[in-house]
C-alpha atoms as a PDB file:
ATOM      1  CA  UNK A   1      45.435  45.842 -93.984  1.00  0.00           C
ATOM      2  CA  UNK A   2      42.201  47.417 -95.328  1.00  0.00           C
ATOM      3  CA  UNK A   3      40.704  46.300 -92.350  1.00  0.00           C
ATOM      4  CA  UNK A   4      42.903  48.055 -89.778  1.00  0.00           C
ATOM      5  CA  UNK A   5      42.499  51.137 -90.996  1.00  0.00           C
ATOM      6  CA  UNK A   6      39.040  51.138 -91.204  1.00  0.00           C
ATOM      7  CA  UNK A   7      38.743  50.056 -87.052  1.00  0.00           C
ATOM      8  CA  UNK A   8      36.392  51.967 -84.850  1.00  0.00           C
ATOM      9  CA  UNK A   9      36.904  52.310 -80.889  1.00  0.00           C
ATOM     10  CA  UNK A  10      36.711  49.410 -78.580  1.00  0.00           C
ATOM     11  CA  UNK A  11      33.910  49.150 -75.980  1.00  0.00           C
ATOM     12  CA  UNK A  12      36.446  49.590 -73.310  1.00  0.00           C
ATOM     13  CA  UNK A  13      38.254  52.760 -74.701  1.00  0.00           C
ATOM     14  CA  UNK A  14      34.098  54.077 -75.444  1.00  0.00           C
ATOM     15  CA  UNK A  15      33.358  53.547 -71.790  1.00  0.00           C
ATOM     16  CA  UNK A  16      37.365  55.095 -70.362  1.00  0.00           C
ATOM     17  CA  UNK A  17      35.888  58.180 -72.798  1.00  0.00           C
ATOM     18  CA  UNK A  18      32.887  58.424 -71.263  1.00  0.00           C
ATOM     19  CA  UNK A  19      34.076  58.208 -67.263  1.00  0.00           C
ATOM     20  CA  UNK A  20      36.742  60.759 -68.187  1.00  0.00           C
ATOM     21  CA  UNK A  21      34.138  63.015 -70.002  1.00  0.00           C
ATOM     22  CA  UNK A  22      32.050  62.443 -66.487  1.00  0.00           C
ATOM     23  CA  UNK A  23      34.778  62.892 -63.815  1.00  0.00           C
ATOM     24  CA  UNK A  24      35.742  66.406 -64.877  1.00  0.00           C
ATOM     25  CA  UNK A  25      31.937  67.413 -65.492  1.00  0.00           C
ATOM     26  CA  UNK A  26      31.525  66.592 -62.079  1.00  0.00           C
ATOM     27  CA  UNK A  27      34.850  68.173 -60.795  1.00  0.00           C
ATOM     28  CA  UNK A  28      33.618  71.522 -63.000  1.00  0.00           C
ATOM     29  CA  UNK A  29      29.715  71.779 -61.182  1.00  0.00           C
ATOM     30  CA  UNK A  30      31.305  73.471 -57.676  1.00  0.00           C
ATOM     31  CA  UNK A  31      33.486  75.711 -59.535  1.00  0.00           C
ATOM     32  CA  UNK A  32      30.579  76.727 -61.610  1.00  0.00           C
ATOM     33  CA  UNK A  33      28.229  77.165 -58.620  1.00  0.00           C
ATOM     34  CA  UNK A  34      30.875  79.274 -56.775  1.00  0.00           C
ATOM     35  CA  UNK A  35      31.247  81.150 -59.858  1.00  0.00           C
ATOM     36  CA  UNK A  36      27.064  82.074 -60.173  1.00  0.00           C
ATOM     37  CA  UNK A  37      26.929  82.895 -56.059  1.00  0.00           C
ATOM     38  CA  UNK A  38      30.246  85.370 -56.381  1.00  0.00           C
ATOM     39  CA  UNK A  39      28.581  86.565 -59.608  1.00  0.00           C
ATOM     40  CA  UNK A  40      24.999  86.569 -57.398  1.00  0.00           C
ATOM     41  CA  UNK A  41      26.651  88.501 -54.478  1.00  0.00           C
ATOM     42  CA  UNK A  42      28.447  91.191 -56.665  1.00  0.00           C
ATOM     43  CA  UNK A  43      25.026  92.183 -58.564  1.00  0.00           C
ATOM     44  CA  UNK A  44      23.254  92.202 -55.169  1.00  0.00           C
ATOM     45  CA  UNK A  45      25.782  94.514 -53.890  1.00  0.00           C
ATOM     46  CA  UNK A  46      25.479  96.971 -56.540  1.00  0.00           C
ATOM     47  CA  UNK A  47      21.440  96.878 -56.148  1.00  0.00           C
ATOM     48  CA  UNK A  48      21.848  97.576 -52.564  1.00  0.00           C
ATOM     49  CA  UNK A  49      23.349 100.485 -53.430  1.00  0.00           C
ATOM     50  CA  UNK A  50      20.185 101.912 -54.590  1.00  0.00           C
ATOM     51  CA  UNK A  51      18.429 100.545 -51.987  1.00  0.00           C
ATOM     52  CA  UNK A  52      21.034 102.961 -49.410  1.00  0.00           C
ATOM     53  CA  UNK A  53      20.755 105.708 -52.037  1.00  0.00           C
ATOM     54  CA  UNK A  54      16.957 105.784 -51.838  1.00  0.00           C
ATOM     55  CA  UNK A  55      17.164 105.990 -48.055  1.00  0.00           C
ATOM     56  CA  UNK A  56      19.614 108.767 -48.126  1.00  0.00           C
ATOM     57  CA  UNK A  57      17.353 110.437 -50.765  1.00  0.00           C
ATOM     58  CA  UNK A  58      14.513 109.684 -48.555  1.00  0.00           C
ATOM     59  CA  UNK A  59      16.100 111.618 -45.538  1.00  0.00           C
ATOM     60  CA  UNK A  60      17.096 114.103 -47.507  1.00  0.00           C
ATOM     61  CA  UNK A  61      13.541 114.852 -48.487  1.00  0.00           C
ATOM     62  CA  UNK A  62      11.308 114.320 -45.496  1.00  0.00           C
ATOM     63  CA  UNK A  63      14.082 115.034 -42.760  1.00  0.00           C
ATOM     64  CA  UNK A  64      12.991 111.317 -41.078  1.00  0.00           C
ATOM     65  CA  UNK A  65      14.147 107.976 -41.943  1.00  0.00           C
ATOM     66  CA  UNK A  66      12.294 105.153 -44.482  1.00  0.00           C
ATOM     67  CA  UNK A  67      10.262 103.576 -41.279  1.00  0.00           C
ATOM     68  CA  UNK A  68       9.604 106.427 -38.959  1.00  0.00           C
ATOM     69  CA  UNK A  69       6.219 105.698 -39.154  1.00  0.00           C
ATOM     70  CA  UNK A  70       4.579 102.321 -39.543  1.00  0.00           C
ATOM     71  CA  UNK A  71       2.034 102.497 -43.176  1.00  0.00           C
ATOM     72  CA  UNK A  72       0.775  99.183 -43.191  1.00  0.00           C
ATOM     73  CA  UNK A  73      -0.558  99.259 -39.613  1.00  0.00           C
ATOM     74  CA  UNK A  74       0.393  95.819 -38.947  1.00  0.00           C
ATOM     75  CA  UNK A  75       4.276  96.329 -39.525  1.00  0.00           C
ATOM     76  CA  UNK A  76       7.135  97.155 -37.619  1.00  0.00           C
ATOM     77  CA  UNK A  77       8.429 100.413 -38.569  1.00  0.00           C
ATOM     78  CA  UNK A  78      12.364 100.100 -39.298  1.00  0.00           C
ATOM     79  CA  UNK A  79      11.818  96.562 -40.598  1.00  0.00           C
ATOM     80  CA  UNK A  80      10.865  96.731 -44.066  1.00  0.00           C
ATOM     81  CA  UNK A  81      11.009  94.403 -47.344  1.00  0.00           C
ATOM     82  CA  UNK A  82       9.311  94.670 -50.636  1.00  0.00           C
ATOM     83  CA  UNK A  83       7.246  91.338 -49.868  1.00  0.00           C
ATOM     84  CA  UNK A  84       6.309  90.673 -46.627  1.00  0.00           C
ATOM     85  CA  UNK A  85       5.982  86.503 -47.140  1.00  0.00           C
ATOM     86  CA  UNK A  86       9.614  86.305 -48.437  1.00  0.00           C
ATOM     87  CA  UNK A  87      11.745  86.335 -45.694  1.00  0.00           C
ATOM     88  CA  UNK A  88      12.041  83.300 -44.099  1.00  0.00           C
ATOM     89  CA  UNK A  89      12.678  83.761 -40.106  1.00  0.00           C
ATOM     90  CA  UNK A  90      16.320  82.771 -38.838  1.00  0.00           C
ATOM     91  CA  UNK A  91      16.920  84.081 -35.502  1.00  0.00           C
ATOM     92  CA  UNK A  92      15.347  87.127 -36.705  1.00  0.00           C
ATOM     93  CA  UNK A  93      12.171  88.722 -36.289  1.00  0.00           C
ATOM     94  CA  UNK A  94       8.731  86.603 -38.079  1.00  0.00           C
ATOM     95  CA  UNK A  95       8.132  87.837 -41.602  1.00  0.00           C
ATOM     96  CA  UNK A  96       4.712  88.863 -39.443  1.00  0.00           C
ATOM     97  CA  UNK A  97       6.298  91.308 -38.891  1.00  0.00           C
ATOM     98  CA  UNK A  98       7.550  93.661 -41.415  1.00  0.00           C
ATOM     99  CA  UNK A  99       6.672  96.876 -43.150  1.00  0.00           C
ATOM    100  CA  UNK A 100       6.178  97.035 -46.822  1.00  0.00           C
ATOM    101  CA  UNK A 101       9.538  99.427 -48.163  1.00  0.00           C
ATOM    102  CA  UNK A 102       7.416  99.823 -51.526  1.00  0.00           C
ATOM    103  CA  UNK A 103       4.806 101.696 -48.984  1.00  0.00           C
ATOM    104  CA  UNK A 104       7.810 104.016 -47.800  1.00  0.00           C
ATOM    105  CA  UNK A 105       9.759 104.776 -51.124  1.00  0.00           C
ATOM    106  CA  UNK A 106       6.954 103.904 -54.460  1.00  0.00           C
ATOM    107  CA  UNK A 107       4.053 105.005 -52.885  1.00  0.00           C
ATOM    108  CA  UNK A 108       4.167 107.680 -49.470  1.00  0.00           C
ATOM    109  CA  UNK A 109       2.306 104.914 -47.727  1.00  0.00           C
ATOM    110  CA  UNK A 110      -0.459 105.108 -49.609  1.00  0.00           C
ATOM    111  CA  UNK A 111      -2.451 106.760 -46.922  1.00  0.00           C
ATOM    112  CA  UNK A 112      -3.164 103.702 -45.223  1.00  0.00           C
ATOM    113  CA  UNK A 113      -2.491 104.740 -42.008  1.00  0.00           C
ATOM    114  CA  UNK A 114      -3.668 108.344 -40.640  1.00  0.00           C
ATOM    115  CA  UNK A 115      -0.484 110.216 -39.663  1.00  0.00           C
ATOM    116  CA  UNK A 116       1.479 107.981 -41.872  1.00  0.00           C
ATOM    117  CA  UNK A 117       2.502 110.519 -44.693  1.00  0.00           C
ATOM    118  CA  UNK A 118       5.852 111.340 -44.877  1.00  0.00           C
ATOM    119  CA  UNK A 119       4.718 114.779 -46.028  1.00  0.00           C
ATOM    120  CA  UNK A 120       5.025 116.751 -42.700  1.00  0.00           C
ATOM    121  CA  UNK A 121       5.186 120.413 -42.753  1.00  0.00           C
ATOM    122  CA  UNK A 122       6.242 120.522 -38.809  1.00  0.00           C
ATOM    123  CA  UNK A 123       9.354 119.247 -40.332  1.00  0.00           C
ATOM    124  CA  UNK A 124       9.638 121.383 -43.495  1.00  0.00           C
ATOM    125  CA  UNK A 125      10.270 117.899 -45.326  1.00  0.00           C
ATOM    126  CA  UNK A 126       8.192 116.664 -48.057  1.00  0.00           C
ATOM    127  CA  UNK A 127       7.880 112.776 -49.861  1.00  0.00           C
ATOM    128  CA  UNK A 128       9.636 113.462 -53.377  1.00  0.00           C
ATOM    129  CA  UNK A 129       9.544 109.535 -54.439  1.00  0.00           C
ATOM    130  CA  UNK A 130       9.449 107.323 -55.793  1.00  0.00           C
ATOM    131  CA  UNK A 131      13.042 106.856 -54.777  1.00  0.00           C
ATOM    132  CA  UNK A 132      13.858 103.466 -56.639  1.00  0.00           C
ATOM    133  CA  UNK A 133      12.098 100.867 -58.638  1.00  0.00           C
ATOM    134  CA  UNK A 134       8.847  99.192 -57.272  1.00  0.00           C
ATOM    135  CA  UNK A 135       9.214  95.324 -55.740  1.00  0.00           C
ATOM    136  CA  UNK A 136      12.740  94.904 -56.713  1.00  0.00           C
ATOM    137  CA  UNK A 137      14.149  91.226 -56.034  1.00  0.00           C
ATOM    138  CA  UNK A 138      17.075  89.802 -55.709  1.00  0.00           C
ATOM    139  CA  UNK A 139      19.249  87.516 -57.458  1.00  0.00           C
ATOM    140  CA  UNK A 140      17.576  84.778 -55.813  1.00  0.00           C
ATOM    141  CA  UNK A 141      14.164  86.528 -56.481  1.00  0.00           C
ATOM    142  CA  UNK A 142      13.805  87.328 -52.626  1.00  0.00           C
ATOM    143  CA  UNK A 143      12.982  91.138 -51.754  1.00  0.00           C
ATOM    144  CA  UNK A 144      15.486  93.362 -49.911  1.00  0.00           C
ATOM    145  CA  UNK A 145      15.347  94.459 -47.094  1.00  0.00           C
ATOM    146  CA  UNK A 146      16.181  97.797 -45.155  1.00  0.00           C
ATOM    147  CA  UNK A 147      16.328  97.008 -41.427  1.00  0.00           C
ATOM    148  CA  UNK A 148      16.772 100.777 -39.546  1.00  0.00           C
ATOM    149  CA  UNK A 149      19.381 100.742 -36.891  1.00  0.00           C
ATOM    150  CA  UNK A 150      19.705  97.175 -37.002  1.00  0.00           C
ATOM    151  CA  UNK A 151      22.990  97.438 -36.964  1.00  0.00           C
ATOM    152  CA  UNK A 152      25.013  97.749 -33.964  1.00  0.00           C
ATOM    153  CA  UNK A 153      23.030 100.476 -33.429  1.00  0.00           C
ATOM    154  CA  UNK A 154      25.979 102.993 -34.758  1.00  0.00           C
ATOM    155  CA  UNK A 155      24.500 103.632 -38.615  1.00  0.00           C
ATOM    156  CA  UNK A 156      20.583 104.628 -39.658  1.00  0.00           C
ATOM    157  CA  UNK A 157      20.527 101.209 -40.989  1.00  0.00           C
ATOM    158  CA  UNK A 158      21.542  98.357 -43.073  1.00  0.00           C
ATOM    159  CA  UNK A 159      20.202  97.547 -46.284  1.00  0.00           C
ATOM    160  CA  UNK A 160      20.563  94.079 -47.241  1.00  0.00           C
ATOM    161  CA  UNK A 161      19.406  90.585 -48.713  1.00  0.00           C
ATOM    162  CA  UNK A 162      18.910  86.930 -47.480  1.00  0.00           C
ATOM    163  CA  UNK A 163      21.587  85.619 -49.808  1.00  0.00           C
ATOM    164  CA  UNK A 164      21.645  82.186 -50.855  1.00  0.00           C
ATOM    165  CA  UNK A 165      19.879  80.400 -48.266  1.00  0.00           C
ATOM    166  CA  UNK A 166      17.170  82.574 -48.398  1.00  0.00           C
ATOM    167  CA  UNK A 167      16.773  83.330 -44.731  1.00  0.00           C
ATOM    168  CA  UNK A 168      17.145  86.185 -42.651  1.00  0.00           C
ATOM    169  CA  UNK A 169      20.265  85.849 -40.246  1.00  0.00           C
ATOM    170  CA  UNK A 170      21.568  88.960 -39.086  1.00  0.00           C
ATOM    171  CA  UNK A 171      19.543  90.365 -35.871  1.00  0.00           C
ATOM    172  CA  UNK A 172      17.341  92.991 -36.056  1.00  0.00           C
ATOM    173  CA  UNK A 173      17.150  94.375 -32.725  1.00  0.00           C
ATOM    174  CA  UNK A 174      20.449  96.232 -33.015  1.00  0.00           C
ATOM    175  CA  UNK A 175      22.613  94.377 -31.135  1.00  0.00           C
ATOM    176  CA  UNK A 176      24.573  92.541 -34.490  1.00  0.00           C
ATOM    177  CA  UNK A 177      27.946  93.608 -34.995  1.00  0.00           C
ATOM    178  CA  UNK A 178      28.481  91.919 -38.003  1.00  0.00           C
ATOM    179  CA  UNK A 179      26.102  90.583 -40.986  1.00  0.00           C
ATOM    180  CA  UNK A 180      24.581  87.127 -40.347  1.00  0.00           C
ATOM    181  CA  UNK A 181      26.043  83.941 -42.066  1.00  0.00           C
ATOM    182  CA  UNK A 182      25.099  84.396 -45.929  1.00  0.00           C
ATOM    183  CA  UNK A 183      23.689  87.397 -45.348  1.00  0.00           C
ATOM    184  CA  UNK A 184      24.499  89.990 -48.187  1.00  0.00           C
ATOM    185  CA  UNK A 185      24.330  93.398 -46.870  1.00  0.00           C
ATOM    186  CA  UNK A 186      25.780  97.219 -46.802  1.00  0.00           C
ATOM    187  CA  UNK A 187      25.347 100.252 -44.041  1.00  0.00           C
ATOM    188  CA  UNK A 188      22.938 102.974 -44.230  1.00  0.00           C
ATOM    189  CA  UNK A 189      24.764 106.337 -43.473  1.00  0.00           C
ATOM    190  CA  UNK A 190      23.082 109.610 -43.912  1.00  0.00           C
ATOM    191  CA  UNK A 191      26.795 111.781 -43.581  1.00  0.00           C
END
């Protein structure tokens, strides 16, 4: 009788423990992912928002939109990240392409480009920045982006990030209606 009570597991009801114990870790790792990406999305949302309200500072300073003029020289003016290498080209325009956004709102571009001062007294509007934090990344430590009537062409722009797949997929031209798959993004509106 001592014996009995004394007993440990069996190898079989060890290794029934164990498979259990690994069945609903497995089951749990997709619920947990989708948990972090909602949890991603909603913090990327609310940092977009000062990405919009810098812009709609921005106008309200220098009468002209982040991307009016072009400060890097090689850039595209209305296509702007903090990190030019970090966007990864989906059917949007080459990373080649983009304008610094630190230039624009951290720094009045710098002066790297003559004419390229938001500080125009034709327009009675003068650079007040720095309108939000310098090289802000995302949650998936890609920059944002600001994209100037990218979208639909009915708003100023759309300020946005890659999301998780890290790549660019809403168009920049201004013909999207609608944000690109994964694409995490609000409107620009100066009214």
């Amino acid at each position: 009788q001592w014996k009995k009570r004394w007993a440990g597991f069996s190898l079989v009801e060890i290794v029934i423990a164990i498979a259990v114990i690994g069945i609903m870790s497995a089951a749990s790792v997709p619920l947990i992912k989708s948990t972090l990406d909602k949890s991603k999305n909603s913090r990327a949302k609310s940092e977009l928002e000062e990405v919009r309200n810098a812009a709609v500072s921005f106008y309200g300073d220098t009468f002209q939109l982040p991307g009016a003029k072009a400060c890097s020289g090689t850039g595209v003016p209305g296509y702007m990240n903090t990190d030019k290498a970090a966007v990864t080209a989906g059917t949007a325009t080459a990373s080649g392409t983009l304008d610094d956004l630190d230039d624009h709102f951290n720094t009045n571009c710098n002066g790297k480009a003559a004419g390229s001062n938001y500080t125009d007294s034709s327009l009675g509007g003068a650079w007040r920045g720095p309108y939000m934090e310098a090289n802000r990344l995302d949650p998936w430590q890609e920059s944002y982006i600001l994209i100037k009537g990218a979208y639909n062409s009915t708003s100023p722009g759309i300020a946005m990030s890659t999301g998780t797949d890290l790549k660019l997929d809403t168009k920049t031209d201004g013909t999207a209606t609608d944000l690109g798959t994964g694409d995490v993004g609000l409107l620009v509106k100066l009214q």
